[in-house]
Structures are given as structure tokens and as C-alpha cells.
PDB file of N, CA and C in Angstrom:
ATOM      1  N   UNK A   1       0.830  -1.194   0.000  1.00  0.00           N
ATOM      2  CA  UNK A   1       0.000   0.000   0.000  1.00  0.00           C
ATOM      3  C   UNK A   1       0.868   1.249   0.000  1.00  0.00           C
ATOM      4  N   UNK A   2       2.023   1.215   1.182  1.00  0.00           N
ATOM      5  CA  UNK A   2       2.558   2.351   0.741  1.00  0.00           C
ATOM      6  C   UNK A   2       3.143   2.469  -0.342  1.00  0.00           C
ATOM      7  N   UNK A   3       3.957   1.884  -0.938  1.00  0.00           N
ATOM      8  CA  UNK A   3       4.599   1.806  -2.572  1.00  0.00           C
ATOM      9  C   UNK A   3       3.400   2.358  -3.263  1.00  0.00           C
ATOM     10  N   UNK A   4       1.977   1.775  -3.118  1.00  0.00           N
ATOM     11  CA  UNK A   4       1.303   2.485  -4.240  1.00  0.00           C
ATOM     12  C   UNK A   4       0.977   4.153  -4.248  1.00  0.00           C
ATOM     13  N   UNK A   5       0.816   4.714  -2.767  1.00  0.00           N
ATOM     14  CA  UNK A   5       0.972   6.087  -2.349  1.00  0.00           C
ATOM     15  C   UNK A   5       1.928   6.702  -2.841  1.00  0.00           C
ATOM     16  N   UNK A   6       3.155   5.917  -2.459  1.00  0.00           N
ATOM     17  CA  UNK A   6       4.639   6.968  -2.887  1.00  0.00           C
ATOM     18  C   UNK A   6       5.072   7.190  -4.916  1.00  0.00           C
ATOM     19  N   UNK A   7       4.443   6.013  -5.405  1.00  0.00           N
ATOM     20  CA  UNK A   7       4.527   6.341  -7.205  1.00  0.00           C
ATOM     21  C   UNK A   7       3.412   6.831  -7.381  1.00  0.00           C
ATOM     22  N   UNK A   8       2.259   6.789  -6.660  1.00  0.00           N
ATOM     23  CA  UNK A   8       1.352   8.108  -7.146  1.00  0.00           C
ATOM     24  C   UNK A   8       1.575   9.625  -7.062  1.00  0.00           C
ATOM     25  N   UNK A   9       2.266   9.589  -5.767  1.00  0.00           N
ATOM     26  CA  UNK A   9       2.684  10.881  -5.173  1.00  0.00           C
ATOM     27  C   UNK A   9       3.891  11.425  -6.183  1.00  0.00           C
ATOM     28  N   UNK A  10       4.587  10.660  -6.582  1.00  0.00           N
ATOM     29  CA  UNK A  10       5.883  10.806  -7.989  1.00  0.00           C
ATOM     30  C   UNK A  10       5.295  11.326  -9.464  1.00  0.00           C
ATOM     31  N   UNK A  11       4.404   9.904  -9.711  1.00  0.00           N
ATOM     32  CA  UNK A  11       3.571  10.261 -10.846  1.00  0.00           C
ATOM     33  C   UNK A  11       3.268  12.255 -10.840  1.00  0.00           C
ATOM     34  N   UNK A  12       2.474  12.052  -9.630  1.00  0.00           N
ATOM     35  CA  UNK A  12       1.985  13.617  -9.699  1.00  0.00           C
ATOM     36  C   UNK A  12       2.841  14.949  -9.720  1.00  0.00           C
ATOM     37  N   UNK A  13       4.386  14.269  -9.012  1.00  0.00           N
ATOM     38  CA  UNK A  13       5.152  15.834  -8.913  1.00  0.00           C
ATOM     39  C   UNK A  13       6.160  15.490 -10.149  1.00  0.00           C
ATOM     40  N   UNK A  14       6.205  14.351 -11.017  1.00  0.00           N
ATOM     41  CA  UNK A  14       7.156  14.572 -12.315  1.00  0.00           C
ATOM     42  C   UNK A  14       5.825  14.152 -13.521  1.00  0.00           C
ATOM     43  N   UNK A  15       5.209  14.421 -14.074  1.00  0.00           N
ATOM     44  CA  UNK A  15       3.925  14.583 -14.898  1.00  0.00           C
ATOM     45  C   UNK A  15       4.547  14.096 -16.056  1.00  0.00           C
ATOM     46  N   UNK A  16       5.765  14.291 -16.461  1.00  0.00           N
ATOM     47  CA  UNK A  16       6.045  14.757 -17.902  1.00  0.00           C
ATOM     48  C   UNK A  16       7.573  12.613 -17.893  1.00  0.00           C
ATOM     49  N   UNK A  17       7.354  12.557 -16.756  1.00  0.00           N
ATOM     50  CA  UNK A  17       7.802  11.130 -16.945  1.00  0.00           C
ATOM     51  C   UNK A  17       6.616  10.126 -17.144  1.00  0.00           C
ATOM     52  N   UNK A  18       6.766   9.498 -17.777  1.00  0.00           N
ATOM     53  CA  UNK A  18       6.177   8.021 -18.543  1.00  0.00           C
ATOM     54  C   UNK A  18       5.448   7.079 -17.244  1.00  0.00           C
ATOM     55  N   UNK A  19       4.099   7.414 -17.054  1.00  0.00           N
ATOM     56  CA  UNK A  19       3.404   7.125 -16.153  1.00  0.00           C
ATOM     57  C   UNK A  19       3.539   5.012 -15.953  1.00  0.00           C
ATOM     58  N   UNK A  20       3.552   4.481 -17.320  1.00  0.00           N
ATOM     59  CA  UNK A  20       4.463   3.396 -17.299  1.00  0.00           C
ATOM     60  C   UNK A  20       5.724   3.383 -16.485  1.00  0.00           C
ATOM     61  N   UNK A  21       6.497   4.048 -16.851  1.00  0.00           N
ATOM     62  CA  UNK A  21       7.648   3.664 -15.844  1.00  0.00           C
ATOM     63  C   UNK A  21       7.197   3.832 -14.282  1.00  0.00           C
ATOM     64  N   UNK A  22       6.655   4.347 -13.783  1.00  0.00           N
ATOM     65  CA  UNK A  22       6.430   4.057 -12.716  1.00  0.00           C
ATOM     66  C   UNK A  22       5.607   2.898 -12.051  1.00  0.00           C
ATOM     67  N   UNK A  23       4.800   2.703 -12.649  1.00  0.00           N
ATOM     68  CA  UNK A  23       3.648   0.808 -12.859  1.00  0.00           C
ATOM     69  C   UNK A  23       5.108   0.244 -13.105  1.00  0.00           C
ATOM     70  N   UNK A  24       5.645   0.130 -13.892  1.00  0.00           N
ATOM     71  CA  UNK A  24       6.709  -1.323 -13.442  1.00  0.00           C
ATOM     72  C   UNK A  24       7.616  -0.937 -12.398  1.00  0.00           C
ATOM     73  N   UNK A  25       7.841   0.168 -11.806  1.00  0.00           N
ATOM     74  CA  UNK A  25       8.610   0.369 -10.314  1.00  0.00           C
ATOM     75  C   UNK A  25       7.407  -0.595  -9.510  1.00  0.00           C
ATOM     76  N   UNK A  26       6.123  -0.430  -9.406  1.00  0.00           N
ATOM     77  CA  UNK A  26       4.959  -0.675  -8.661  1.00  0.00           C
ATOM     78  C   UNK A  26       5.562  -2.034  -8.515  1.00  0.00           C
ATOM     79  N   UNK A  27       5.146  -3.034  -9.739  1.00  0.00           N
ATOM     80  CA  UNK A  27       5.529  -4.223  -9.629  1.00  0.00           C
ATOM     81  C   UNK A  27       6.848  -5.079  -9.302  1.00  0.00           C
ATOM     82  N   UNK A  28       7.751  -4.348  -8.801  1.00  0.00           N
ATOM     83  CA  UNK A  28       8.876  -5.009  -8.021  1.00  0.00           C
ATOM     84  C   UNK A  28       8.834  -5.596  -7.345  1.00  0.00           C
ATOM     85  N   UNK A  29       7.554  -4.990  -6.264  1.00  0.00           N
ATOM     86  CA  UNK A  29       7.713  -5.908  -4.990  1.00  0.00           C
ATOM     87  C   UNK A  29       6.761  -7.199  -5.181  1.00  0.00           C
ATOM     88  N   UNK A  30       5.831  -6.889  -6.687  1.00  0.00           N
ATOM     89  CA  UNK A  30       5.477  -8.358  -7.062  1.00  0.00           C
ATOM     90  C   UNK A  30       5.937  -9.441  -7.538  1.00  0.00           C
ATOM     91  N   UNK A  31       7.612  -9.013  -8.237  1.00  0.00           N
ATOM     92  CA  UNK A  31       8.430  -9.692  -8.546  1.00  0.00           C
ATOM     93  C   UNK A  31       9.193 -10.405  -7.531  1.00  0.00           C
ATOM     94  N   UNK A  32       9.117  -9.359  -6.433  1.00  0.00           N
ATOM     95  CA  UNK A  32      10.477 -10.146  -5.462  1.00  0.00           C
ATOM     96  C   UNK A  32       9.756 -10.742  -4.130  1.00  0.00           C
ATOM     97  N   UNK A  33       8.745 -10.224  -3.694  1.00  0.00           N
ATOM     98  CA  UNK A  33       8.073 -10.850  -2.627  1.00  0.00           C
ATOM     99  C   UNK A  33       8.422 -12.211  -2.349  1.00  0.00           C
ATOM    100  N   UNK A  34       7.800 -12.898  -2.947  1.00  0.00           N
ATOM    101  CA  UNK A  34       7.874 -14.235  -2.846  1.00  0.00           C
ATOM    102  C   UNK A  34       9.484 -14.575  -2.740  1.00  0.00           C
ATOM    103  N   UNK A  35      10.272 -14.129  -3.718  1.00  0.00           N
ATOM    104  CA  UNK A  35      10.857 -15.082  -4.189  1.00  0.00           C
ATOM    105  C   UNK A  35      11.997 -15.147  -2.736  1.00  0.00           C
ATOM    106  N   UNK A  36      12.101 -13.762  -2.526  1.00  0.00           N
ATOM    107  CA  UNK A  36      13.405 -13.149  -0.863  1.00  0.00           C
ATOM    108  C   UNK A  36      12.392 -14.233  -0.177  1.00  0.00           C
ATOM    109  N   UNK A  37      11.288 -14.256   0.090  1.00  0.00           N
ATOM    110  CA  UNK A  37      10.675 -14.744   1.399  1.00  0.00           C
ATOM    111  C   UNK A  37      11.373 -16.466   1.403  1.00  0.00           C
ATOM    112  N   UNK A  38      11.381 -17.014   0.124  1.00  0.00           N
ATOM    113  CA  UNK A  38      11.559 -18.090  -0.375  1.00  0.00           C
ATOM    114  C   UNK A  38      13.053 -18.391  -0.877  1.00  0.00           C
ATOM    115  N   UNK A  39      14.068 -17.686  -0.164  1.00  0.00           N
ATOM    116  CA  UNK A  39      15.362 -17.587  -0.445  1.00  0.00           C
ATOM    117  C   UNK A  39      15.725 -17.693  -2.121  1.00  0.00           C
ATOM    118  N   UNK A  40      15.051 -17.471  -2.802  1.00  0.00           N
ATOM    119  CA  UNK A  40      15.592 -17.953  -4.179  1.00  0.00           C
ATOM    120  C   UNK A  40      15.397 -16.949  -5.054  1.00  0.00           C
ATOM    121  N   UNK A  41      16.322 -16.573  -5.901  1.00  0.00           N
ATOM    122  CA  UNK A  41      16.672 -15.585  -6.196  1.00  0.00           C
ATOM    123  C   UNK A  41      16.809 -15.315  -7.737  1.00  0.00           C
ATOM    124  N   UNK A  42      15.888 -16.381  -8.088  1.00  0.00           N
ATOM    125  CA  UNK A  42      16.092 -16.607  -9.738  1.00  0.00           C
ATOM    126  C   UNK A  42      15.472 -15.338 -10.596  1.00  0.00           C
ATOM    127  N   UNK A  43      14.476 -14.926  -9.920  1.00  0.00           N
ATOM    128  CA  UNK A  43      13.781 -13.378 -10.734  1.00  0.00           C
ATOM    129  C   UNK A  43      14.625 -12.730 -10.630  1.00  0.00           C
ATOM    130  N   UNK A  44      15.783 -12.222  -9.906  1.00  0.00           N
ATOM    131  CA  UNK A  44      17.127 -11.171 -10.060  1.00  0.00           C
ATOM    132  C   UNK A  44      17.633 -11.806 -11.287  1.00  0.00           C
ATOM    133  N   UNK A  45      18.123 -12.954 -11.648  1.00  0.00           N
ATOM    134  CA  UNK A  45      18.938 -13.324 -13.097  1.00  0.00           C
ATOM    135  C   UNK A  45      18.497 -13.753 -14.386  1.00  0.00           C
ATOM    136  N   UNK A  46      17.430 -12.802 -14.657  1.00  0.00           N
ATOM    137  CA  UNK A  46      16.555 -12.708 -15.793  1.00  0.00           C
ATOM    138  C   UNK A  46      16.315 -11.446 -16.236  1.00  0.00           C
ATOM    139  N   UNK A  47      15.853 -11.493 -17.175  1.00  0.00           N
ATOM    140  CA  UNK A  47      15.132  -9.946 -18.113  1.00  0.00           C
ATOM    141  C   UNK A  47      14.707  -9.181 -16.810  1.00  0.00           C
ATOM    142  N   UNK A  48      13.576  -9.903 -16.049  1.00  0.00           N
ATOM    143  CA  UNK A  48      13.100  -8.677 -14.996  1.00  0.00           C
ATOM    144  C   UNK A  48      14.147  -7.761 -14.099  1.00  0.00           C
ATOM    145  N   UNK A  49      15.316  -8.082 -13.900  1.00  0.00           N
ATOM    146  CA  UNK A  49      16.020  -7.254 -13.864  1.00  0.00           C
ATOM    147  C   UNK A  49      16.868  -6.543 -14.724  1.00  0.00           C
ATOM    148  N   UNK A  50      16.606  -6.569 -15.361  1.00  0.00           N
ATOM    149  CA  UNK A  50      17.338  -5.502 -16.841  1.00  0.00           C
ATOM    150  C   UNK A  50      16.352  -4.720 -16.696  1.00  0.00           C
ATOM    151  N   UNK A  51      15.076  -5.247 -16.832  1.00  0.00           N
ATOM    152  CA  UNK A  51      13.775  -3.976 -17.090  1.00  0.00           C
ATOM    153  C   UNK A  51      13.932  -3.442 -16.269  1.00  0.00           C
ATOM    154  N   UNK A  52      14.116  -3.439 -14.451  1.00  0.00           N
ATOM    155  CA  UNK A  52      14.215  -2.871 -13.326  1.00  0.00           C
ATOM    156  C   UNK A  52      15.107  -1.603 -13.588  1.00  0.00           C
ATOM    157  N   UNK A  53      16.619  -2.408 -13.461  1.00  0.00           N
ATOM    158  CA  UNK A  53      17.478  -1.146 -13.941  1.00  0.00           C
ATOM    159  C   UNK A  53      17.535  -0.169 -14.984  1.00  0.00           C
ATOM    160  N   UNK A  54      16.812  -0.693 -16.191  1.00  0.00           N
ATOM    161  CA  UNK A  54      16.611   0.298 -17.183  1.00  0.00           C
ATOM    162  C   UNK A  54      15.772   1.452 -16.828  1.00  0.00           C
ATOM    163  N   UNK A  55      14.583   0.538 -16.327  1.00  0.00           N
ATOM    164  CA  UNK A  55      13.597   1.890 -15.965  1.00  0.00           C
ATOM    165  C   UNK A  55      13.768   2.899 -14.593  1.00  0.00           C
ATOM    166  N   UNK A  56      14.698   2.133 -13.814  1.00  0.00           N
ATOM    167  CA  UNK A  56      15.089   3.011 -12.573  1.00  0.00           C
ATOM    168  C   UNK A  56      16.091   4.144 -13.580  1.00  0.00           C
ATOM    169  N   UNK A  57      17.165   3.986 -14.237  1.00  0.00           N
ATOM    170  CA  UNK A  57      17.981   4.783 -15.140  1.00  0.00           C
ATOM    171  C   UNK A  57      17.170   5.558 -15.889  1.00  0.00           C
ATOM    172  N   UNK A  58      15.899   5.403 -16.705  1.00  0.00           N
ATOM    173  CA  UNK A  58      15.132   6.293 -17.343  1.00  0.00           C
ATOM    174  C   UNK A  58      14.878   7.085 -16.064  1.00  0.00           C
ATOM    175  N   UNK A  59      13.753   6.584 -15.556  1.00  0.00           N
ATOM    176  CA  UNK A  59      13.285   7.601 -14.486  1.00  0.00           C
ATOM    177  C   UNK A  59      14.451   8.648 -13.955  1.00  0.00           C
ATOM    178  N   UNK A  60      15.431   7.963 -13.199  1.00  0.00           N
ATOM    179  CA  UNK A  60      16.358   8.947 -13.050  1.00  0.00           C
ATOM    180  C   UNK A  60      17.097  10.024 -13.750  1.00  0.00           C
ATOM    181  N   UNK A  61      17.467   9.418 -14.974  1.00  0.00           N
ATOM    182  CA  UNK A  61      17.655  10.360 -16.220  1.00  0.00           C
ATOM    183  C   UNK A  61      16.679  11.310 -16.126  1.00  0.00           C
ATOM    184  N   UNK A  62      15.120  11.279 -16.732  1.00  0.00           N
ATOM    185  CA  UNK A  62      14.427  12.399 -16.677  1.00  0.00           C
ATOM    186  C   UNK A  62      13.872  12.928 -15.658  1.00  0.00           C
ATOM    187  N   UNK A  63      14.517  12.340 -14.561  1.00  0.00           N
ATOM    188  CA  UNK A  63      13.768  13.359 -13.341  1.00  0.00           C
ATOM    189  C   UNK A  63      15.391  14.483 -13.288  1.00  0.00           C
ATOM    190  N   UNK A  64      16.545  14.006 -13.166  1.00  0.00           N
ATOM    191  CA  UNK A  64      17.733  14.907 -12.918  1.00  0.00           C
ATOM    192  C   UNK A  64      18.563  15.838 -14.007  1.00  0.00           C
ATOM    193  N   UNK A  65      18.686  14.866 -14.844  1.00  0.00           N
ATOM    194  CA  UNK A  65      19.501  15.005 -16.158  1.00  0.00           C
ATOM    195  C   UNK A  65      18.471  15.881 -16.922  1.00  0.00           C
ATOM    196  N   UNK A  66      17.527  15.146 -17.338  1.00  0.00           N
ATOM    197  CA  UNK A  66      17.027  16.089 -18.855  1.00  0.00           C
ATOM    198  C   UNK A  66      16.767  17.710 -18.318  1.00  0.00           C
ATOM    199  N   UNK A  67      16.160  17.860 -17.069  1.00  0.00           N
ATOM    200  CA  UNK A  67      15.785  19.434 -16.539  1.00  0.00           C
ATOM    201  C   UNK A  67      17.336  20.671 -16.885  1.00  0.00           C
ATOM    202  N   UNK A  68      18.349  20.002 -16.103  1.00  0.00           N
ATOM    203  CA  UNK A  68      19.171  20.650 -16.312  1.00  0.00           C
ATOM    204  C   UNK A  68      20.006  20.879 -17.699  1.00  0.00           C
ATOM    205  N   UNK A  69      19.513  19.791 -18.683  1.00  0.00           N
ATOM    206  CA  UNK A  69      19.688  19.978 -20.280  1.00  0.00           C
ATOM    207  C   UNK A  69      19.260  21.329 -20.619  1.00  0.00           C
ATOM    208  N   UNK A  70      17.854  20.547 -20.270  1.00  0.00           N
ATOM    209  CA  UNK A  70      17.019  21.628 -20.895  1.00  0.00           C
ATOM    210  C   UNK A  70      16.804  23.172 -20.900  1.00  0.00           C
ATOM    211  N   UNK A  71      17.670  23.377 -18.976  1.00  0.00           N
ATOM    212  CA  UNK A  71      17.767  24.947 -18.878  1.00  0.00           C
ATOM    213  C   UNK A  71      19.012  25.391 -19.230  1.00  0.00           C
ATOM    214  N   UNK A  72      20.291  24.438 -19.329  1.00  0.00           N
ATOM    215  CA  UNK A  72      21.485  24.962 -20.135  1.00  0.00           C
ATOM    216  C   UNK A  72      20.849  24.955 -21.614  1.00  0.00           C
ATOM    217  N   UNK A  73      20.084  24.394 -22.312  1.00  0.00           N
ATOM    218  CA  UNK A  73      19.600  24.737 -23.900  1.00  0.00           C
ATOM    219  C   UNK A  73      19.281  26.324 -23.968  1.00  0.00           C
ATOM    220  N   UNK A  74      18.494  26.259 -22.925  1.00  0.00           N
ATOM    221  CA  UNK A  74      17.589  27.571 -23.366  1.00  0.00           C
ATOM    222  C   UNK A  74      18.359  28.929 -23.055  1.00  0.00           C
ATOM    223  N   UNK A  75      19.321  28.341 -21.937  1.00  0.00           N
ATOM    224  CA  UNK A  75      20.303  29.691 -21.618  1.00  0.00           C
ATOM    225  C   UNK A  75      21.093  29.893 -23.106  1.00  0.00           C
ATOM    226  N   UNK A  76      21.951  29.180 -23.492  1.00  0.00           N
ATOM    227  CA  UNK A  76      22.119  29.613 -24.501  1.00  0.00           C
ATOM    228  C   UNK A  76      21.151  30.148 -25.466  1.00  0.00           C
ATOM    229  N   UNK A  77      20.365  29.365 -25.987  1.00  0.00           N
ATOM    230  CA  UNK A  77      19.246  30.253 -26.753  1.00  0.00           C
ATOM    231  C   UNK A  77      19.429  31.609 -26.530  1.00  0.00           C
ATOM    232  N   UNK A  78      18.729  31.777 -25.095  1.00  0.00           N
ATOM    233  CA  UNK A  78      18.794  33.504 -24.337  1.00  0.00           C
ATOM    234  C   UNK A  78      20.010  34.175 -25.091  1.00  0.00           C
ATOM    235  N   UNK A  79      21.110  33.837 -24.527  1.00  0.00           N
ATOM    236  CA  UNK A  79      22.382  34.149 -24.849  1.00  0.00           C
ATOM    237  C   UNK A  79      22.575  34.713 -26.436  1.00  0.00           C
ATOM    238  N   UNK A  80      22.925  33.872 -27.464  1.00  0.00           N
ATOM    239  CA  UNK A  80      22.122  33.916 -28.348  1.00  0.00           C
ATOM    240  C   UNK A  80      21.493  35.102 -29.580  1.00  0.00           C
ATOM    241  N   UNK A  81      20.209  34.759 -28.672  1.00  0.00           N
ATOM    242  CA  UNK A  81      19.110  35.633 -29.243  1.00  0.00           C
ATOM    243  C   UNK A  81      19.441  37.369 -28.501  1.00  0.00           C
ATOM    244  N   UNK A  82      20.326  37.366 -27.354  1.00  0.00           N
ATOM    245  CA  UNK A  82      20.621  38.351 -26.709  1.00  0.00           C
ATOM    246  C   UNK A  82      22.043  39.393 -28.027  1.00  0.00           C
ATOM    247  N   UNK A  83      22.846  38.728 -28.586  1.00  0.00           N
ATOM    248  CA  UNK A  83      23.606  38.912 -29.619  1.00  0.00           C
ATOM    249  C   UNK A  83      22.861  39.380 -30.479  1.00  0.00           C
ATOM    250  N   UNK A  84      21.914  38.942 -31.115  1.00  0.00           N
ATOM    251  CA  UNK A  84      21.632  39.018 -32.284  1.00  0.00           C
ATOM    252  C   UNK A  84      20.974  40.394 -32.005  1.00  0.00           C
ATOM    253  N   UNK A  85      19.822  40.242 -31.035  1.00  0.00           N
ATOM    254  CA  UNK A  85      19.084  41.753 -30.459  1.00  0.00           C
ATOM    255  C   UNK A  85      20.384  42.328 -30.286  1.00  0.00           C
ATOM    256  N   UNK A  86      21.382  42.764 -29.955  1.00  0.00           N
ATOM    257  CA  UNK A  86      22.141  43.685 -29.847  1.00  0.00           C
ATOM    258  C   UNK A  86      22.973  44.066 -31.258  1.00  0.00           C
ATOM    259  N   UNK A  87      23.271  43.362 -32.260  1.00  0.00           N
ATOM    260  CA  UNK A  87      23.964  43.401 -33.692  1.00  0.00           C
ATOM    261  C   UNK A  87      22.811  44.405 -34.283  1.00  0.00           C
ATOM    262  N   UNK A  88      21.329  44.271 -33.902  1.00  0.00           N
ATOM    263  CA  UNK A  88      20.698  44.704 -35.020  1.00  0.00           C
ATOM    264  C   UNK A  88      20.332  46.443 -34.070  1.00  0.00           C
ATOM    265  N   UNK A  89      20.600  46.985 -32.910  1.00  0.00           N
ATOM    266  CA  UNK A  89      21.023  47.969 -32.999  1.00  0.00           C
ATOM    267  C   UNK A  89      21.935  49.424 -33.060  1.00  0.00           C
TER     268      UNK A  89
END
């Protein structure tokens, strides 16, 4: 229950990440429940963990990385467009 609170609560404050990626964060602990309780550890050495880490790396990527892309893009832009407004008077 709480896992489902805390990726809703995510969902809502990053909007612009892939509401999918967070549903397969959801299902981790449906992946691993059993298996930790049951010492066996075979769902870690399969695809489901590639998907895990990939989508923890997306998510992280666009929650940290792309923002600060995106405001070094536009500073330059500014920058820029600040030249050009000044050449033309």
C-alpha cells in the first residue's frame, strides 16, 4: 500500500515522466516478494532485472539530467538571441 501512495505521489510531482515507468517500479515488490521470502533468487537473473534497472535509469535520467539539459539549452538560446538583439542595434 505504501509503494502504491509513494509512485502516485511521484507520478503527480514529475507529470512529464512516462506514467508506465512508474507501474513497473509498482511491480517489483510483485516480482520479489515471494521469491526473498523463499530464499531464491532466480527473478534477479533474468530480463526482470534488466527492465528494473533500465527503468530506474530512465526515471532517473528524466527526473535529474534532462531538466538541467534543458535549462542549459535555453540559456544559450537567451544568450544567443541576446547577440543578435544587440547586432541589429
Amino acid at each position: 500500500m505504501f509503494s502504491a501512495i509513494l509512485l502516485t505521489h511521484y507520478q503527480g510531482k514529475y507529470p512529464d515522466t512516462d506514467p508506465d515507468l512508474f507501474e513497473i517500479l509498482g511491480h517489483i515488490q510483485d516480482m520479489t516478494s515471494d521469491k526473498v521470502h523463499e530464499q531464491s533468487w532466480d527473478e534477479w537473473d533474468s530480463p526482470a532485472l534488466r527492465l528494473i534497472i533500465q527503468t530506474l535509469k530512465t526515471i532517473l535520467y528524466e527526473i535529474y539530467v534532462q531538466p538541467k539539459e534543458k535549462k542549459e539549452r535555453y540559456k544559450i538560446i537567451r544568450q544567443l538571441r541576446e547577440k543578435v538583439s544587440q547586432k541589429k542595434r
